[in-house]
Protein backbone atom coordinates (compact mmCIF):
# COMPACT_ATOMS: atom_id res chain seq x y z
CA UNK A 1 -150.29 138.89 42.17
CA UNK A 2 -149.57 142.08 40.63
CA UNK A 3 -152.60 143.78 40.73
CA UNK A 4 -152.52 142.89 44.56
CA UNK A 5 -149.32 144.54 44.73
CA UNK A 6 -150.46 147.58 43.21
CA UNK A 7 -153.58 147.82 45.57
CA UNK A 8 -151.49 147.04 48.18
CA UNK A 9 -149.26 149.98 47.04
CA UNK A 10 -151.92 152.50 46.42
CA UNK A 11 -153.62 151.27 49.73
CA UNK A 12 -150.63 152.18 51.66
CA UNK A 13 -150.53 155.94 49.65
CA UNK A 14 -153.84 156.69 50.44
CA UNK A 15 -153.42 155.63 54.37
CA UNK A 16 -150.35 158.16 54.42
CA UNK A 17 -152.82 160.72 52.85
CA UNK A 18 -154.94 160.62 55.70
CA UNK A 19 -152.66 159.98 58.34
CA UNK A 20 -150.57 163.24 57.32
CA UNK A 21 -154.34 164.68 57.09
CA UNK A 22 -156.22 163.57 60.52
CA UNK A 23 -153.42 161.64 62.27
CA UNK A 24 -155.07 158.23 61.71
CA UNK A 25 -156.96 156.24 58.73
CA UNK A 26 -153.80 153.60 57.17
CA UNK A 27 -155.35 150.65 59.36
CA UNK A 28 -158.56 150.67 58.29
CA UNK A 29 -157.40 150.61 54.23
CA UNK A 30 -154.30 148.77 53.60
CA UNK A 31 -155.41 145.70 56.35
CA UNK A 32 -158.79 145.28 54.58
CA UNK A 33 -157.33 145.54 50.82
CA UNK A 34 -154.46 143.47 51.57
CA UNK A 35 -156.11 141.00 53.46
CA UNK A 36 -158.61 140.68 50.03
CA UNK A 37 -155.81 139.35 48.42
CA UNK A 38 -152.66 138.01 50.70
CA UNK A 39 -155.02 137.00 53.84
CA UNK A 40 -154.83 138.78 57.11
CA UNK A 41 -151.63 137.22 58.59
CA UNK A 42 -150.33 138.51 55.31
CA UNK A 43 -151.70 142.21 55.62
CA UNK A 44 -150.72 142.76 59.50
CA UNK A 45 -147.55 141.12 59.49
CA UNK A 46 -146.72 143.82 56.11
CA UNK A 47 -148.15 146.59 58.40
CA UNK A 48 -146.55 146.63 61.66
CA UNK A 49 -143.40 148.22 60.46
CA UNK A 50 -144.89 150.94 58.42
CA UNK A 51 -147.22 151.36 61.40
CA UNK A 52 -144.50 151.40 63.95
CA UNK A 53 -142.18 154.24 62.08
CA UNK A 54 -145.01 156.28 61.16
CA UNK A 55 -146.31 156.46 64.73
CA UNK A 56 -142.98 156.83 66.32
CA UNK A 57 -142.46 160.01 63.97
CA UNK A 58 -145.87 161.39 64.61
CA UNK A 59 -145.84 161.22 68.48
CA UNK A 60 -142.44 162.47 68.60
CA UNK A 61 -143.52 165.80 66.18
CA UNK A 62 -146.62 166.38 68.56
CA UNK A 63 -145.21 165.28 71.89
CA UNK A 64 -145.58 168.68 73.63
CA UNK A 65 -149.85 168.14 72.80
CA UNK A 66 -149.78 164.99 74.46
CA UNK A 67 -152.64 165.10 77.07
CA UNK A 68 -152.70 163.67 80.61
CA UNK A 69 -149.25 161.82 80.88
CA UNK A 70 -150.57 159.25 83.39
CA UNK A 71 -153.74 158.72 80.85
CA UNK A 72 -151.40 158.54 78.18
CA UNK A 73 -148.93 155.80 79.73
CA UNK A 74 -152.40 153.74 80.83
CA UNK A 75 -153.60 153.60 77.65
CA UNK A 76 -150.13 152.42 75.83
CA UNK A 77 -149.26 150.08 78.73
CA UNK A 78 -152.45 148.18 78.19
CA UNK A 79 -152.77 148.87 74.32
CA UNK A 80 -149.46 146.92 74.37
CA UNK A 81 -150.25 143.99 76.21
CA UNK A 82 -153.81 143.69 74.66
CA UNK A 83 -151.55 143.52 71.02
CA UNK A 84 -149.26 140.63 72.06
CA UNK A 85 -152.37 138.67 73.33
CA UNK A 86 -154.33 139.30 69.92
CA UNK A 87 -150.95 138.53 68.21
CA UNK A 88 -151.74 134.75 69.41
CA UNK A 89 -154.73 134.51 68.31
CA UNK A 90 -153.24 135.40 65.21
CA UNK A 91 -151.12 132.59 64.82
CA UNK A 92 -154.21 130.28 65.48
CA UNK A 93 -157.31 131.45 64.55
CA UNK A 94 -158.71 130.43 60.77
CA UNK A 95 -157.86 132.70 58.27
CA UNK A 96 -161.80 133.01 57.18
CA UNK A 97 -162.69 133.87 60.19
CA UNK A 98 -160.28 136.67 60.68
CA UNK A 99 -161.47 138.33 57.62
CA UNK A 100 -164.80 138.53 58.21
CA UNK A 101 -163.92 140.02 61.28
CA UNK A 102 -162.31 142.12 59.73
CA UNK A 103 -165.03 143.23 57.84
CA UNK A 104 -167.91 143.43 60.46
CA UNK A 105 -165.55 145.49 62.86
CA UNK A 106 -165.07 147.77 59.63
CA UNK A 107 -168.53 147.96 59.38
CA UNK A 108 -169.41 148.44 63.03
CA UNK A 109 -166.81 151.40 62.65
CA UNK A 110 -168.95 153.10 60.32
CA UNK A 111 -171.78 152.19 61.54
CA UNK A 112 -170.77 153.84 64.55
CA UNK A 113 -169.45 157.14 62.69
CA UNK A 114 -172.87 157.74 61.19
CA UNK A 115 -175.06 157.15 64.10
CA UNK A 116 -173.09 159.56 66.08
CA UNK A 117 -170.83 161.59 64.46
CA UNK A 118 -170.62 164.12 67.25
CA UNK A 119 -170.65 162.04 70.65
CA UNK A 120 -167.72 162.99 73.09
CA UNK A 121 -167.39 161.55 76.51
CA UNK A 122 -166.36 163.37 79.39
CA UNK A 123 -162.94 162.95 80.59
CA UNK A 124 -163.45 161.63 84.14
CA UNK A 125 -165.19 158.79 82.13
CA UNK A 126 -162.33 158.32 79.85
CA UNK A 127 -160.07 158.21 82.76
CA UNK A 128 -161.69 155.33 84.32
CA UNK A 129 -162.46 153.27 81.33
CA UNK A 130 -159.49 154.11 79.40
CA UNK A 131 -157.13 150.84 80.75
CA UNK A 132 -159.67 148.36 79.34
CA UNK A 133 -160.78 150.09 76.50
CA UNK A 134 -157.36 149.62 75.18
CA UNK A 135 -156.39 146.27 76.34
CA UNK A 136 -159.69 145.14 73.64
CA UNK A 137 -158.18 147.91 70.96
CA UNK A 138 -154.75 146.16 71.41
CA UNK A 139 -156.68 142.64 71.41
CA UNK A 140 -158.35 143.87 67.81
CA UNK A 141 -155.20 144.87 66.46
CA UNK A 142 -153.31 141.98 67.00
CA UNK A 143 -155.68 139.63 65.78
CA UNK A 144 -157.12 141.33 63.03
CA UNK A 145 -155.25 144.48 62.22
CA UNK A 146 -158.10 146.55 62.73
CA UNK A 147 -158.49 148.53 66.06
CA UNK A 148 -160.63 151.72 65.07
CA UNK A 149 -164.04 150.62 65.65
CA UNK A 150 -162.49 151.04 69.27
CA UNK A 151 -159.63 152.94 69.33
CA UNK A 152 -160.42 155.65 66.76
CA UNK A 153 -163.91 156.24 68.53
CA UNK A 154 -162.62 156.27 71.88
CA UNK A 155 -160.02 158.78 70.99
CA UNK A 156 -162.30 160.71 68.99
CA UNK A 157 -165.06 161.34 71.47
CA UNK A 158 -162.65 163.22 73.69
CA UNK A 159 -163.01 166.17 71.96
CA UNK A 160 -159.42 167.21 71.68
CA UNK A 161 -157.68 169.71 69.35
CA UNK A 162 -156.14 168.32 66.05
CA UNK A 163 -152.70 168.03 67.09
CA UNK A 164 -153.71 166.59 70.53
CA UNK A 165 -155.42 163.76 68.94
CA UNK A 166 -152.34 163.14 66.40
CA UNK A 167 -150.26 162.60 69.29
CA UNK A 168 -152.77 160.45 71.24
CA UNK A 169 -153.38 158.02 68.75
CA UNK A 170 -150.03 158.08 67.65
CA UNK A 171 -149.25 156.85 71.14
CA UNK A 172 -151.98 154.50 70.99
CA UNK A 173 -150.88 152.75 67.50
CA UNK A 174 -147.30 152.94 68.88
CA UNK A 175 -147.73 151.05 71.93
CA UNK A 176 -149.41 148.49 70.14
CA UNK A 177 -146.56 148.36 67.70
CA UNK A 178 -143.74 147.84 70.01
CA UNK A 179 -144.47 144.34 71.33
CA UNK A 180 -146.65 143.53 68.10
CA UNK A 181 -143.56 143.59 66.29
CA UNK A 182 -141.57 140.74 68.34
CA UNK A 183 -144.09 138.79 68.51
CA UNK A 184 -145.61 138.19 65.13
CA UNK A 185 -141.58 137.82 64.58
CA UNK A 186 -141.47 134.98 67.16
CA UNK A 187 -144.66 133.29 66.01
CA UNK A 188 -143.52 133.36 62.15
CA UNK A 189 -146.17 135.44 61.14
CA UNK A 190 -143.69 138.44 60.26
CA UNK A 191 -140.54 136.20 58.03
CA UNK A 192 -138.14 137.73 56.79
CA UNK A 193 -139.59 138.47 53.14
CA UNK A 194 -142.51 139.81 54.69
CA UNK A 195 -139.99 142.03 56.47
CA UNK A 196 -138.57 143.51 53.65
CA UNK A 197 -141.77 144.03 52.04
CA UNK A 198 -143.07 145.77 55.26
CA UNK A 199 -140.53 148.16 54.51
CA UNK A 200 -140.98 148.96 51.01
CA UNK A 201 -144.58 149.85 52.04
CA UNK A 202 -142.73 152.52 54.35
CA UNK A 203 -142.09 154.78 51.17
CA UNK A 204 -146.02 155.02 49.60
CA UNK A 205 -147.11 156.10 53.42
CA UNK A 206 -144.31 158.42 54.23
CA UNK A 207 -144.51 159.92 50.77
CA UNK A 208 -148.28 160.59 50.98
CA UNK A 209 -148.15 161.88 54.40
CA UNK A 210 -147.00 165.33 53.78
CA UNK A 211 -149.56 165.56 50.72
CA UNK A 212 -151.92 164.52 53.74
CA UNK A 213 -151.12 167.15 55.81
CA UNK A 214 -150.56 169.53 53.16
CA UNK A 215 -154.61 169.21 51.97
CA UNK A 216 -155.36 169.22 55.35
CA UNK A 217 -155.15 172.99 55.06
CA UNK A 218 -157.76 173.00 52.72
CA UNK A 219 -160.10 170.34 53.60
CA UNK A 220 -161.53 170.39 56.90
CA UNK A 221 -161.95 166.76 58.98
CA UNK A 222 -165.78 166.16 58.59
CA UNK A 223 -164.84 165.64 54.85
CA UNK A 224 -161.88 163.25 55.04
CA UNK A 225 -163.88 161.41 57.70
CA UNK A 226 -167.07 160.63 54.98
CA UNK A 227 -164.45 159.53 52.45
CA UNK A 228 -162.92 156.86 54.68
CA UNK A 229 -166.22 155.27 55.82
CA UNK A 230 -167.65 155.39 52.00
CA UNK A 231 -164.26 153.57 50.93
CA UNK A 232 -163.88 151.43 54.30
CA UNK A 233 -167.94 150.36 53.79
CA UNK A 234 -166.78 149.15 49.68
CA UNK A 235 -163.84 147.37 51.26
CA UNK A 236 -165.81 145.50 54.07
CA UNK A 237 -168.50 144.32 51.90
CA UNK A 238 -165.50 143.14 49.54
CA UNK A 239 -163.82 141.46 52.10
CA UNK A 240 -166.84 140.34 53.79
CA UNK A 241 -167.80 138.21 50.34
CA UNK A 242 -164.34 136.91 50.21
CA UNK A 243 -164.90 135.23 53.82
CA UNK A 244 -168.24 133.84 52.86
């Protein structure tokens, strides 16, 4: 128990280091390390609220980089109802089975990275694909607490500016936030312990994120990228054992 509550502490710290650093990254390690040891209900039900504050404070610093408004409301409209609809499946699905897809859409994330670390798609594309794309995202985030093997690489492969991308995904994770919240409360998933732990696990991130953003300065994306798919790959495989 303890030593779950200091990875689940230190998971938390490192997520705010790289959200203050690239504007993304907590997902991908506190779910997986949390859901090692509490389960997956467990881990997203701890995360929304950290999730939801941290993206509310983000998109609201970088507002004025927001792209496309009318892309931007899509792709939180949908986001939104894709994470209310994964938030039943949630409720349902075995926990085994959420972890180990957990895992494999870790993996497939970084599997992803590597292949093609440089692929952008043209914005005319992202336009027209941009309402489903994040109706699955929200889907993956609800149900598993994991929505970058879609989200991150969709947002990532439109080639915008650092700030511009802090604000997009910020919207992104936000919109998925505000009904995820609700509804993992009305389905039981988030009680009211889990509550108060979701906000303890407010002061690791936001204390880490100005570090993060701090060493951003001096350590250019490519290189916080390559540490968060060698740690995400050890924390798949781990998680991925657990569910076998």
């Amino acid at each position: 128990m303890e030593e779950g509550l200091v990875m689940a502490f230190v998971a938390f710290a490192a997520g705010g280091l790289l959200k203050g650093a690239i504007g993304a990254g907590t997902p991908v390690i506190a779910v997986p390390i949390m859901s090692i040891y509490y389960g997956v209900p467990f881990a997203v039900a701890v995360f929304a609220l950290p999730a939801f504050l941290s993206n509310l404070w983000q998109l609201w610093r970088y507002r004025a980089q927001l792209p496309s408004r009318r892309f931007v409301l899509t792709m939180m409209v949908s986001a939104a109802a894709g994470a209310s609809i994964g938030s039943l499946a949630l409720a349902s699905l075995p926990s085994r089975l959420l972890m180990g897809c957990v895992a494999a859409m870790a993996l497939v994330y970084v599997a992803f990275r590597l292949a093609r670390p440089s692929w952008q798609l043209p914005w005319k594309t992202a336009e027209k694909v941009v309402g489903p794309v994040a109706l699955t995202s929200g889907v993956l985030q609800g149900a598993a607490g994991i929505s970058a093997p879609l989200s991150l690489t969709f947002v990532s492969s439109l080639g915008l500016e650092r700030a511009a991308f802090i604000a997009t995904i910020s919207a992104f994770f936000l919109s998925m936030s505000v009904l995820q919240l609700p509804t993992l409360w009305t389905l039981g998933i988030l009680t009211p312990q889990r509550l108060v732990i979701s906000a303890v696990a407010c002061l690791p991130l936001f204390g880490a994120m100005p570090i993060g953003a701090w060493l951003a300065r001096f350590v250019d994306r490519r290189s916080f990228d390559r540490i968060v798919l060698i740690l995400l790959t050890v924390v798949a495989l781990r998680l991925l054992i657990e569910a076998l």
